[in-house]
N, C-alpha and C. Protein backbone atom coordinates (compact mmCIF):
# COMPACT_ATOMS: atom_id res chain seq x y z
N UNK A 1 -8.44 25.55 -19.43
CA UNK A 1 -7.33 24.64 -19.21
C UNK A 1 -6.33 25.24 -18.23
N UNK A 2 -5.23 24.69 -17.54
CA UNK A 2 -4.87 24.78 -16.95
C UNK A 2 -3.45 25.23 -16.93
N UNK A 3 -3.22 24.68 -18.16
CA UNK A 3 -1.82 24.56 -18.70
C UNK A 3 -0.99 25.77 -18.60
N UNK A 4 -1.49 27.15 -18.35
CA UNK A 4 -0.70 28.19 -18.35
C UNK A 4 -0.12 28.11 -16.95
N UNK A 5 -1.38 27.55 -15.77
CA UNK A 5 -1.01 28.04 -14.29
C UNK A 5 0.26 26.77 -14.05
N UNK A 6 0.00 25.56 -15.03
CA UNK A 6 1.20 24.54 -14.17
C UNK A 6 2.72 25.26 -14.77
N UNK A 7 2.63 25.90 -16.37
CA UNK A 7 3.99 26.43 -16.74
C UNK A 7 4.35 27.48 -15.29
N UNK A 8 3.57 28.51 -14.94
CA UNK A 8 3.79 29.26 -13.87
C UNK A 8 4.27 28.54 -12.68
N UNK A 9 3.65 27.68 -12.47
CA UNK A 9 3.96 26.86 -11.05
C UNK A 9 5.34 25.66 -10.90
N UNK A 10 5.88 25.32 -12.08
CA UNK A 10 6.86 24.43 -12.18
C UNK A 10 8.00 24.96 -12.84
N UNK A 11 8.24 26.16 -13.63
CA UNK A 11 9.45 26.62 -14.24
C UNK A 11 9.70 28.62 -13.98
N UNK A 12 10.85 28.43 -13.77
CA UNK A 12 11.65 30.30 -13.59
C UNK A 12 11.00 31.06 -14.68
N UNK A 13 10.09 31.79 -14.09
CA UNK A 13 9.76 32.97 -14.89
C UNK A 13 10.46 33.57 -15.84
N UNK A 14 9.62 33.13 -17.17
CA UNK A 14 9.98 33.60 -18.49
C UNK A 14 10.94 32.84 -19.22
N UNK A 15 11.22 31.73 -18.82
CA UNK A 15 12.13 30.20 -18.90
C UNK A 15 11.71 30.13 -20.65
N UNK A 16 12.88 30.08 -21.28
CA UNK A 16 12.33 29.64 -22.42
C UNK A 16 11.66 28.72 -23.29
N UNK A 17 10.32 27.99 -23.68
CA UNK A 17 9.50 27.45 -23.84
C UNK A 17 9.91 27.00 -25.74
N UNK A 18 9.88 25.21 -25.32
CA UNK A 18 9.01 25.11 -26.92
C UNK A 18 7.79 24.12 -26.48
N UNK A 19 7.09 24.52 -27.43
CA UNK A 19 5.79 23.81 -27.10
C UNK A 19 5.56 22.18 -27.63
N UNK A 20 4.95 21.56 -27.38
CA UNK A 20 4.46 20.19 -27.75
C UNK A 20 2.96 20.43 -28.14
N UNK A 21 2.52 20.65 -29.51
CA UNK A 21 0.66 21.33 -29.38
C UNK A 21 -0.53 20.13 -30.24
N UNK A 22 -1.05 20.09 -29.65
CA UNK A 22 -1.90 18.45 -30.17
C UNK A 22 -2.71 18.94 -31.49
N UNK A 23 -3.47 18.84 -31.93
CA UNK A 23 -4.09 19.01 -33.16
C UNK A 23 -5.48 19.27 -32.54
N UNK A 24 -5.93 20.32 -33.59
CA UNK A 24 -5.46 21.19 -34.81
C UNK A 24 -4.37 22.74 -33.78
N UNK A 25 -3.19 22.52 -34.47
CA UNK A 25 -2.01 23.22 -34.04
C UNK A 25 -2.31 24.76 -34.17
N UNK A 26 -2.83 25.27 -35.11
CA UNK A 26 -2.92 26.41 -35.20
C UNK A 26 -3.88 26.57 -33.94
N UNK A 27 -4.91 26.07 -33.81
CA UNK A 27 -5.70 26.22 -32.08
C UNK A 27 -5.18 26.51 -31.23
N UNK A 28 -4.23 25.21 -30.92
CA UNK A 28 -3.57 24.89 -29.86
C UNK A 28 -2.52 25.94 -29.82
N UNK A 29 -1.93 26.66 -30.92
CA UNK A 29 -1.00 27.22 -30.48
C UNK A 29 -1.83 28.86 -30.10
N UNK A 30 -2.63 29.32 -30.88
CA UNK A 30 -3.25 30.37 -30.06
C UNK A 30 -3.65 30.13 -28.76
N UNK A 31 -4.40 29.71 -28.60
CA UNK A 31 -5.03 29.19 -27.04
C UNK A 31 -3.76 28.95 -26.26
N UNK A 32 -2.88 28.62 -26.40
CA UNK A 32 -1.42 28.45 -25.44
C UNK A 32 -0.63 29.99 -25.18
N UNK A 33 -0.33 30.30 -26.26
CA UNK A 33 0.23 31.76 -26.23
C UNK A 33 -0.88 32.47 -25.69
N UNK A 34 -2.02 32.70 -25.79
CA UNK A 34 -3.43 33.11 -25.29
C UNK A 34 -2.93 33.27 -23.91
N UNK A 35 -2.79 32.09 -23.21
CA UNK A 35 -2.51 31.96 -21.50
C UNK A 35 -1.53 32.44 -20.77
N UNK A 36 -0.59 31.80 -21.81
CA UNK A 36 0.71 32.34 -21.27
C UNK A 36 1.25 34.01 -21.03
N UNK A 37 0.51 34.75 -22.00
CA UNK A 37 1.27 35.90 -22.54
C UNK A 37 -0.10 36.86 -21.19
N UNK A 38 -0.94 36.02 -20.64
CA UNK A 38 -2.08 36.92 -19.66
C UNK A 38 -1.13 36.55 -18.56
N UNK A 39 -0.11 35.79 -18.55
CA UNK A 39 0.73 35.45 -17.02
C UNK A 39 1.91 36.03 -17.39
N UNK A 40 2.17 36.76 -18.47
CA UNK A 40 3.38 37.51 -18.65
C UNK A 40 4.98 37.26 -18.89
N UNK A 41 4.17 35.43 -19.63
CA UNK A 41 5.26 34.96 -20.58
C UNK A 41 5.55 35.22 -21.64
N UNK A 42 7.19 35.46 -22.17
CA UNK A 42 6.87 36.28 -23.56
C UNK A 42 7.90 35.15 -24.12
N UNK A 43 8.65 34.02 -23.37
CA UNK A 43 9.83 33.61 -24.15
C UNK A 43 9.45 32.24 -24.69
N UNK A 44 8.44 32.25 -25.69
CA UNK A 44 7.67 30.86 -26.45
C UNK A 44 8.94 31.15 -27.53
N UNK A 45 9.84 30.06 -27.38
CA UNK A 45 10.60 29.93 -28.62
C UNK A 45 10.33 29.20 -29.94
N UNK A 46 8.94 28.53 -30.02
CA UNK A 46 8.73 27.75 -30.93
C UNK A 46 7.33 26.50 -30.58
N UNK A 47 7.33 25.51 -31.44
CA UNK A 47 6.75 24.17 -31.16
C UNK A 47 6.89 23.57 -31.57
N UNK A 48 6.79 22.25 -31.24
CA UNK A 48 7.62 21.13 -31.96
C UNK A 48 6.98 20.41 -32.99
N UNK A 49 7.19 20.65 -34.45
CA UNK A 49 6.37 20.56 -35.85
C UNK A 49 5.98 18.83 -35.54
N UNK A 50 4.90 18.77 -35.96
CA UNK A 50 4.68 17.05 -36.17
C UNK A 50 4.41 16.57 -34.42
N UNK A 51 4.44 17.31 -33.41
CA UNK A 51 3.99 17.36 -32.18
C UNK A 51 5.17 16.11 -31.77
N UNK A 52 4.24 15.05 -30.67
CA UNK A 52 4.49 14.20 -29.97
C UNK A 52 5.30 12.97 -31.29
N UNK A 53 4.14 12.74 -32.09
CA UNK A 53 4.57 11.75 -33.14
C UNK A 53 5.38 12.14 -34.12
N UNK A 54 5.60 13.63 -34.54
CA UNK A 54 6.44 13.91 -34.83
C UNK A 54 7.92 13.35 -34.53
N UNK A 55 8.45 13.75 -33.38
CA UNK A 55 9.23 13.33 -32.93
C UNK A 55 9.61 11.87 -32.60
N UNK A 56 8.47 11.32 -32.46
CA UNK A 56 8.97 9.69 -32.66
C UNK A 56 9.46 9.58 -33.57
N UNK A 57 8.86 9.54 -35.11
CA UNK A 57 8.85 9.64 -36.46
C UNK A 57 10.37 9.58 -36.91
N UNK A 58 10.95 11.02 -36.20
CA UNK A 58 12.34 11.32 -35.61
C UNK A 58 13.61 10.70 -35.06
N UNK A 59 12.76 9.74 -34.41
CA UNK A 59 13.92 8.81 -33.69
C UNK A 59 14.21 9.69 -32.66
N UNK A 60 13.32 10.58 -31.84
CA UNK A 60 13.66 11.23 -30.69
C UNK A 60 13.31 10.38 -29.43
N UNK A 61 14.57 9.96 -28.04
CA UNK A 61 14.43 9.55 -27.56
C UNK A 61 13.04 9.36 -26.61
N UNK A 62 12.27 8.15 -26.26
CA UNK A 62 11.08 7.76 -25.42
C UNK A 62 11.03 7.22 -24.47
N UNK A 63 10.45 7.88 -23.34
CA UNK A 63 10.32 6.80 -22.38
C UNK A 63 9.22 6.89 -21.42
N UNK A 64 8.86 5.59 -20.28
CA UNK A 64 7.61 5.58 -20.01
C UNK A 64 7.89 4.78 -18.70
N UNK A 65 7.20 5.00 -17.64
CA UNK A 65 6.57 4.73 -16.46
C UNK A 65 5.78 4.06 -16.41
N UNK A 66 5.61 3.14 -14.83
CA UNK A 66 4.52 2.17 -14.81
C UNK A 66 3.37 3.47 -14.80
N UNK A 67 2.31 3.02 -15.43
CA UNK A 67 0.44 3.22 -14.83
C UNK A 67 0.07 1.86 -14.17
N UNK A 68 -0.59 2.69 -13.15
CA UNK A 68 -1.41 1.99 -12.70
C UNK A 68 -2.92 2.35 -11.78
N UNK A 69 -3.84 1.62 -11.55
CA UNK A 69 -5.08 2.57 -11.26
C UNK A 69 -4.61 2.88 -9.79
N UNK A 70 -6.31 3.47 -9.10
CA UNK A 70 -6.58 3.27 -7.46
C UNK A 70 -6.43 1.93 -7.23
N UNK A 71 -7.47 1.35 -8.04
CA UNK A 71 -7.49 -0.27 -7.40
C UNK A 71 -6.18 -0.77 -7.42
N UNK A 72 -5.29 -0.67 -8.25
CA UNK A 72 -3.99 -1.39 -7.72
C UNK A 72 -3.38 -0.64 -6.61
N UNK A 73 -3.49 0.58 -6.22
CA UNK A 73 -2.73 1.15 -5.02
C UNK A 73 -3.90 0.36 -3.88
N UNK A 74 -4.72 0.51 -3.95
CA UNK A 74 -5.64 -0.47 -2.84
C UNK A 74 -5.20 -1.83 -2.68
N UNK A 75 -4.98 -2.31 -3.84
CA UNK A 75 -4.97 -3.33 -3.24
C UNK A 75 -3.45 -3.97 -2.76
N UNK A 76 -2.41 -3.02 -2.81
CA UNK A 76 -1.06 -3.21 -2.48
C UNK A 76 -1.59 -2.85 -1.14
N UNK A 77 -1.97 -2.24 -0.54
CA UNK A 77 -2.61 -1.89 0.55
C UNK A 77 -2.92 -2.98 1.27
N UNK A 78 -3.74 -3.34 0.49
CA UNK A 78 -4.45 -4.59 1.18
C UNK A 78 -3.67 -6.05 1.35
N UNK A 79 -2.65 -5.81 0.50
CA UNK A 79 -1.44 -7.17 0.44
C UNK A 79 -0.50 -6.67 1.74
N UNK A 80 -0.60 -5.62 2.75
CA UNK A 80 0.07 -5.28 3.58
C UNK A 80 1.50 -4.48 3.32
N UNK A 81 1.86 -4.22 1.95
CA UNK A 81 2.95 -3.30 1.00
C UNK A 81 2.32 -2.06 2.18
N UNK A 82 3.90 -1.25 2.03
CA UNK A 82 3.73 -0.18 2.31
C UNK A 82 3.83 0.43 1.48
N UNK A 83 3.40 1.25 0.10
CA UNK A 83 3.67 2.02 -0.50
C UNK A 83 3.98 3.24 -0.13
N UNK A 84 5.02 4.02 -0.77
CA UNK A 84 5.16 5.36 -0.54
C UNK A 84 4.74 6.07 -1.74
N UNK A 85 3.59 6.36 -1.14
CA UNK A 85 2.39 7.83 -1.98
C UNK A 85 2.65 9.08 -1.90
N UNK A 86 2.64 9.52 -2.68
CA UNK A 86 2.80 11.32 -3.00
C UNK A 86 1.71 11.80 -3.37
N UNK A 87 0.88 12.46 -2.77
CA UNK A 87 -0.51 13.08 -3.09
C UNK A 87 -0.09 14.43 -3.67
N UNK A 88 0.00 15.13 -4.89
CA UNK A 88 -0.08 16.13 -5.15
C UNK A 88 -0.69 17.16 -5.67
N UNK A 89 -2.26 16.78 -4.44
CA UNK A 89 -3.14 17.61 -4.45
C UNK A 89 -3.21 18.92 -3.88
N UNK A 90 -3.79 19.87 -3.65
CA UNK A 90 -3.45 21.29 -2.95
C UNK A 90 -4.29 20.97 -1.92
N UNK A 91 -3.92 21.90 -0.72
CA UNK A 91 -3.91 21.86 0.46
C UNK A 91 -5.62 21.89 0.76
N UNK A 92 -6.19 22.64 0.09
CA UNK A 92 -7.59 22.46 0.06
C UNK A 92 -8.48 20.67 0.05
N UNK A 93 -7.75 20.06 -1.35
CA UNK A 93 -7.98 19.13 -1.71
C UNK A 93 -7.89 18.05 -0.21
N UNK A 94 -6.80 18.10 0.03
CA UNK A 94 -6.30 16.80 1.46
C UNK A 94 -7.67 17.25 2.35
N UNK A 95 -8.28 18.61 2.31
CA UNK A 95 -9.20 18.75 3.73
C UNK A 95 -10.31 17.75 3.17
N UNK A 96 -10.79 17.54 1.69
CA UNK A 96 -11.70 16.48 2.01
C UNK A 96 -11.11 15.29 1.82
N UNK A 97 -9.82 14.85 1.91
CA UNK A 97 -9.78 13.20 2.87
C UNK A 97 -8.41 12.69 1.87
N UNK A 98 -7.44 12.07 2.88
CA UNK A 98 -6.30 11.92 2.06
C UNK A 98 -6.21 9.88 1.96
N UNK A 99 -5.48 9.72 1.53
CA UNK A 99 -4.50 7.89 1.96
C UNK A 99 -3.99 8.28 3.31
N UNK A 100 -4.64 7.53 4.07
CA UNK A 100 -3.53 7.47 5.30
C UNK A 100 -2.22 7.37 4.70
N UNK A 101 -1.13 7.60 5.76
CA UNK A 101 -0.09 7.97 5.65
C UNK A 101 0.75 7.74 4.41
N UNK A 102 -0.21 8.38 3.43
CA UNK A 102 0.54 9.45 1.87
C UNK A 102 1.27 10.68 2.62
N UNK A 103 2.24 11.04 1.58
CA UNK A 103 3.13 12.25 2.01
C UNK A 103 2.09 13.18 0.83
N UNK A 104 2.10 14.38 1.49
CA UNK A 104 1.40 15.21 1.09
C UNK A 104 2.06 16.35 0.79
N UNK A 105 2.55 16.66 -0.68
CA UNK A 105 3.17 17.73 -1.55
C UNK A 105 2.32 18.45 -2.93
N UNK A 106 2.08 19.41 -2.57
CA UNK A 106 1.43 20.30 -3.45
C UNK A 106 2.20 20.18 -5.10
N UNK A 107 1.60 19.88 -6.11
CA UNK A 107 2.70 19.65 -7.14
C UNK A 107 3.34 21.25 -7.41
N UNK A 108 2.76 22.38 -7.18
CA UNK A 108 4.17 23.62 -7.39
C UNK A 108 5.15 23.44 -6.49
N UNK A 109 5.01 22.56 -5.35
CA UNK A 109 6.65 22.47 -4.24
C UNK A 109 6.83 21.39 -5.04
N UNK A 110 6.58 20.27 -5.68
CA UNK A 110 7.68 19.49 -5.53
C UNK A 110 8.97 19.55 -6.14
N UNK A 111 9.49 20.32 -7.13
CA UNK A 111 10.54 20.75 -7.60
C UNK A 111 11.51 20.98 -6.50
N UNK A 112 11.47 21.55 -5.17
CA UNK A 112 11.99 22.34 -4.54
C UNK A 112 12.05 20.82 -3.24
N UNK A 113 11.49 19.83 -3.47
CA UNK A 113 11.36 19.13 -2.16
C UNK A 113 11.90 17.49 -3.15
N UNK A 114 12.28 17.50 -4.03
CA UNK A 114 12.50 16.17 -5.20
C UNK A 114 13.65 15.52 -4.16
N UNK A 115 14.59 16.03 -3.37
CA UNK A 115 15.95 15.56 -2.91
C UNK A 115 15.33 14.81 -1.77
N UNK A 116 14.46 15.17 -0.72
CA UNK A 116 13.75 14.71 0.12
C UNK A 116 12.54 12.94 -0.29
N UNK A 117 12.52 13.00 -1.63
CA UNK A 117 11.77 11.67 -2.01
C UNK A 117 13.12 10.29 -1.90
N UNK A 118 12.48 9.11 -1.91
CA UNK A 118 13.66 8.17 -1.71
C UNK A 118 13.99 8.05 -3.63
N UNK A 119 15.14 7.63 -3.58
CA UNK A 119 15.34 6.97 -5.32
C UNK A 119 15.72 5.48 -5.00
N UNK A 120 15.30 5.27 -3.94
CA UNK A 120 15.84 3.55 -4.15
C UNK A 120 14.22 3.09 -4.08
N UNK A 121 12.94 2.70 -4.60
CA UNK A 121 11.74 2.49 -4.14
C UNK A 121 11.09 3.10 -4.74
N UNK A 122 9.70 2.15 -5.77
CA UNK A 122 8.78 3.17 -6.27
C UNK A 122 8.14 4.36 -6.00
N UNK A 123 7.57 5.63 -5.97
CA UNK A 123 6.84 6.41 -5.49
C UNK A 123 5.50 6.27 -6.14
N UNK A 124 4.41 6.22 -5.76
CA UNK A 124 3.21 6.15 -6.25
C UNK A 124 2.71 7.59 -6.31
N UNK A 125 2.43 8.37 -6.92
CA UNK A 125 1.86 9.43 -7.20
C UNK A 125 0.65 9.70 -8.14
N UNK A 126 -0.52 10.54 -7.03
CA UNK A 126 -2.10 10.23 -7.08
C UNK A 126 -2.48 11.76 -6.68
N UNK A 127 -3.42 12.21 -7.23
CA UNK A 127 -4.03 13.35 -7.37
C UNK A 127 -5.79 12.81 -7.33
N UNK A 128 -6.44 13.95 -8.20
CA UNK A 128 -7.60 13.61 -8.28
C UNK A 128 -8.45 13.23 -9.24
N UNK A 129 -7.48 13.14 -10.46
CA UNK A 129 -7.89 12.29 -12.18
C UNK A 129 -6.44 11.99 -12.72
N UNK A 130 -5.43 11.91 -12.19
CA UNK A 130 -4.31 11.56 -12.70
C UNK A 130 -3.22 12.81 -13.84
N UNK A 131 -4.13 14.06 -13.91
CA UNK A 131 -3.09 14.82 -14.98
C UNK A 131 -2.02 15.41 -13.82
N UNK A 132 -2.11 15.80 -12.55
CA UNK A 132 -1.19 16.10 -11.99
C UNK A 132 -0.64 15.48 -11.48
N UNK A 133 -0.50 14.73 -11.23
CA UNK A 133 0.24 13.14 -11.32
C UNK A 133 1.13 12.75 -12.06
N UNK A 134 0.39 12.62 -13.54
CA UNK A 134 1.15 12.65 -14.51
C UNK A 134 2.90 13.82 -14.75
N UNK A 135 2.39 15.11 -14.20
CA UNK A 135 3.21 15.98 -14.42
C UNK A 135 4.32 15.57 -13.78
N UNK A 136 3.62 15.21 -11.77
CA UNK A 136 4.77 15.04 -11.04
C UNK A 136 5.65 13.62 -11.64
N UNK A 137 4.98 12.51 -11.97
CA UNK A 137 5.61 11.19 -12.58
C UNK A 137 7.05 11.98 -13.56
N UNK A 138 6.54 12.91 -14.28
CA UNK A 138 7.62 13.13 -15.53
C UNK A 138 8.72 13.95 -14.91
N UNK A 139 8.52 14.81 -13.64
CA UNK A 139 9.57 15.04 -12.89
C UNK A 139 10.33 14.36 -11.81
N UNK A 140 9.95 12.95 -10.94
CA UNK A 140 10.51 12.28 -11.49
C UNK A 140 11.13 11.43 -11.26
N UNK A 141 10.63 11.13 -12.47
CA UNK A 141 11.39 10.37 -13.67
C UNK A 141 12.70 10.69 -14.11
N UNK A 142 12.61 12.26 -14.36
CA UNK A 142 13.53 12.49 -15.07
C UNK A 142 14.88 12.63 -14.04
N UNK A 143 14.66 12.52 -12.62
CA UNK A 143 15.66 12.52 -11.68
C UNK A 143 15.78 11.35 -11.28
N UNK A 144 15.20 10.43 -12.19
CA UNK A 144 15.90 8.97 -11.81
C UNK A 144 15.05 8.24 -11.01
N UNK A 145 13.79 8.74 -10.00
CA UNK A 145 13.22 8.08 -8.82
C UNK A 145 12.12 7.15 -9.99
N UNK A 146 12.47 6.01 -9.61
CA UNK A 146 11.31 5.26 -10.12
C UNK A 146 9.60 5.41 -9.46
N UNK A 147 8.97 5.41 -10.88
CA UNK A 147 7.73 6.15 -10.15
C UNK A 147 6.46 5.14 -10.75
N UNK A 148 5.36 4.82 -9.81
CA UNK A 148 4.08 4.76 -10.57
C UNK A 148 3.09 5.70 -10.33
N UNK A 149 2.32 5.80 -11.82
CA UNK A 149 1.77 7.27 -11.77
C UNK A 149 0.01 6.04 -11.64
N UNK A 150 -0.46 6.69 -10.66
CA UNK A 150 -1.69 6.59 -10.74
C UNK A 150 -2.56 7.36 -11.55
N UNK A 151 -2.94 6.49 -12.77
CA UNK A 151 -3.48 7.44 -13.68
C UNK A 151 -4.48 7.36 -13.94
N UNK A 152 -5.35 6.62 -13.10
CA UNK A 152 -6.33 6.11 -13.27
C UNK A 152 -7.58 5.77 -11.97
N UNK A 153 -8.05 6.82 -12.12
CA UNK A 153 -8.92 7.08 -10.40
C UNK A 153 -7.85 7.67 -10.06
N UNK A 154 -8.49 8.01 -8.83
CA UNK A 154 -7.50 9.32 -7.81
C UNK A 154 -7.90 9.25 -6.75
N UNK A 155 -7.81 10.05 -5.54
CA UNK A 155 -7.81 9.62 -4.12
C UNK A 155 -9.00 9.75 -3.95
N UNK A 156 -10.25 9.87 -4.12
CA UNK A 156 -11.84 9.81 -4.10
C UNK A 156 -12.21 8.51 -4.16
N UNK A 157 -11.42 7.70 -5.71
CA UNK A 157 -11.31 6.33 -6.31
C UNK A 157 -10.88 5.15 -4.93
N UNK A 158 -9.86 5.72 -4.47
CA UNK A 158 -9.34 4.73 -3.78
C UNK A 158 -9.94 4.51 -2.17
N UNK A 159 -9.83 5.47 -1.94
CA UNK A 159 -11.19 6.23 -0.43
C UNK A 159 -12.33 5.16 -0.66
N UNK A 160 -13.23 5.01 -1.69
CA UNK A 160 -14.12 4.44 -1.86
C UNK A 160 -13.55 2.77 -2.23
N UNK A 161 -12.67 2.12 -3.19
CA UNK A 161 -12.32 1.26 -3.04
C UNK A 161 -11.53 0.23 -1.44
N UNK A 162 -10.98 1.32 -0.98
CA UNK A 162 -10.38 0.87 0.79
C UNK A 162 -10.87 1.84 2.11
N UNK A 163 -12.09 1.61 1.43
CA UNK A 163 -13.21 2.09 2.74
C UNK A 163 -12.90 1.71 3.89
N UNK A 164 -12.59 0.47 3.83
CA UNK A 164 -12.48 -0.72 5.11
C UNK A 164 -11.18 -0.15 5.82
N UNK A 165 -9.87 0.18 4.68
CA UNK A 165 -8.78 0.25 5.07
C UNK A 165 -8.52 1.47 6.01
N UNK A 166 -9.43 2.37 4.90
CA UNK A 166 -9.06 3.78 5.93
C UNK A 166 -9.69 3.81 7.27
N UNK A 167 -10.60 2.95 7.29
CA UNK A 167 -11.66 3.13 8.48
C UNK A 167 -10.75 2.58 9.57
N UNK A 168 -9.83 1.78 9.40
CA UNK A 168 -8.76 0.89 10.26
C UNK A 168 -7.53 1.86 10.30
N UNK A 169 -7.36 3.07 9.64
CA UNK A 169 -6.84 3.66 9.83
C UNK A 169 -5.06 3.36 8.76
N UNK A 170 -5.22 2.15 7.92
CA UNK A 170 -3.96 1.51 7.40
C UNK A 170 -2.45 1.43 8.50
């Protein structure tokens, strides 16, 4: 899993951590501390008992973003929309083949580049199965930019759905 390298890549070294750990918890919480503590995190302050639903349960505040697949970013495409896409695949990834003119941000910069996105206008943000996507959607979100997270297909998905488009160059 991955989950140790995105804590490394999105928060100040040694940032204090509580966890969110899915079931069965005792797993999840070895296997987490497992990762973290080989990248030389030591400040796990906890996890949050009863996880995700826990906290509903709670009355802890929720909130949620459009989803939507490739095929709907295609086919806004194809309705002549300009969407503004955020690919936050790594630099490797774009060499085999991006959305024409998607903005292209590695998800460890985007923290550092968030002021540079518009907040008046959805951002569509697309990777290559939607979990990093997901991450960038929840950051954000949380700065207010309204976002749809493509969570469903990824830029392979859509390449192949607007074959036609890219070939025209969009």
């Amino acid at each position: 899993s991955g989950f140790a390298a995105y804590v490394g890549w999105l928060l100040p070294f040694d940032a204090p951590l509580l966890l969110v750990l899915p079931e069965p918890v005792d797993e999840s919480l070895t296997e987490a501390l497992t990762q973290l503590i080989r990248l030389g995190w030591t400040q796990v302050d906890g996890y949050l008992e009863g996880g995700f639903d826990g906290w509903r349960r709670g009355g802890g505040p929720v909130a949620s973003y459009e989803l939507v697949s490739a095929g709907d970013l295609c086919e806004a495409h194809r309705r002549g929309d300009q969407p503004y896409v955020v690919d936050v695949r790594q630099e490797l990834e774009w060499a085999w083949g991006t959305i024409p003119d998607s903005h292209l941000v590695f998800l460890a910069d985007l923290p550092e580049k968030l002021d540079e996105l518009p907040d008046d206008e959805s951002v569509w943000l697309i990777c290559s199965n939607g979990h990093r996507a997901a991450i960038a959607a929840s950051l954000l979100d949380r700065q207010g930019v309204p976002v749809r997270l493509v969570g469903i297909g990824g830029v392979s998905e859509w390449r192949v759905k607007c074959r036609s488009l890219e070939a025209a160059n969009v």
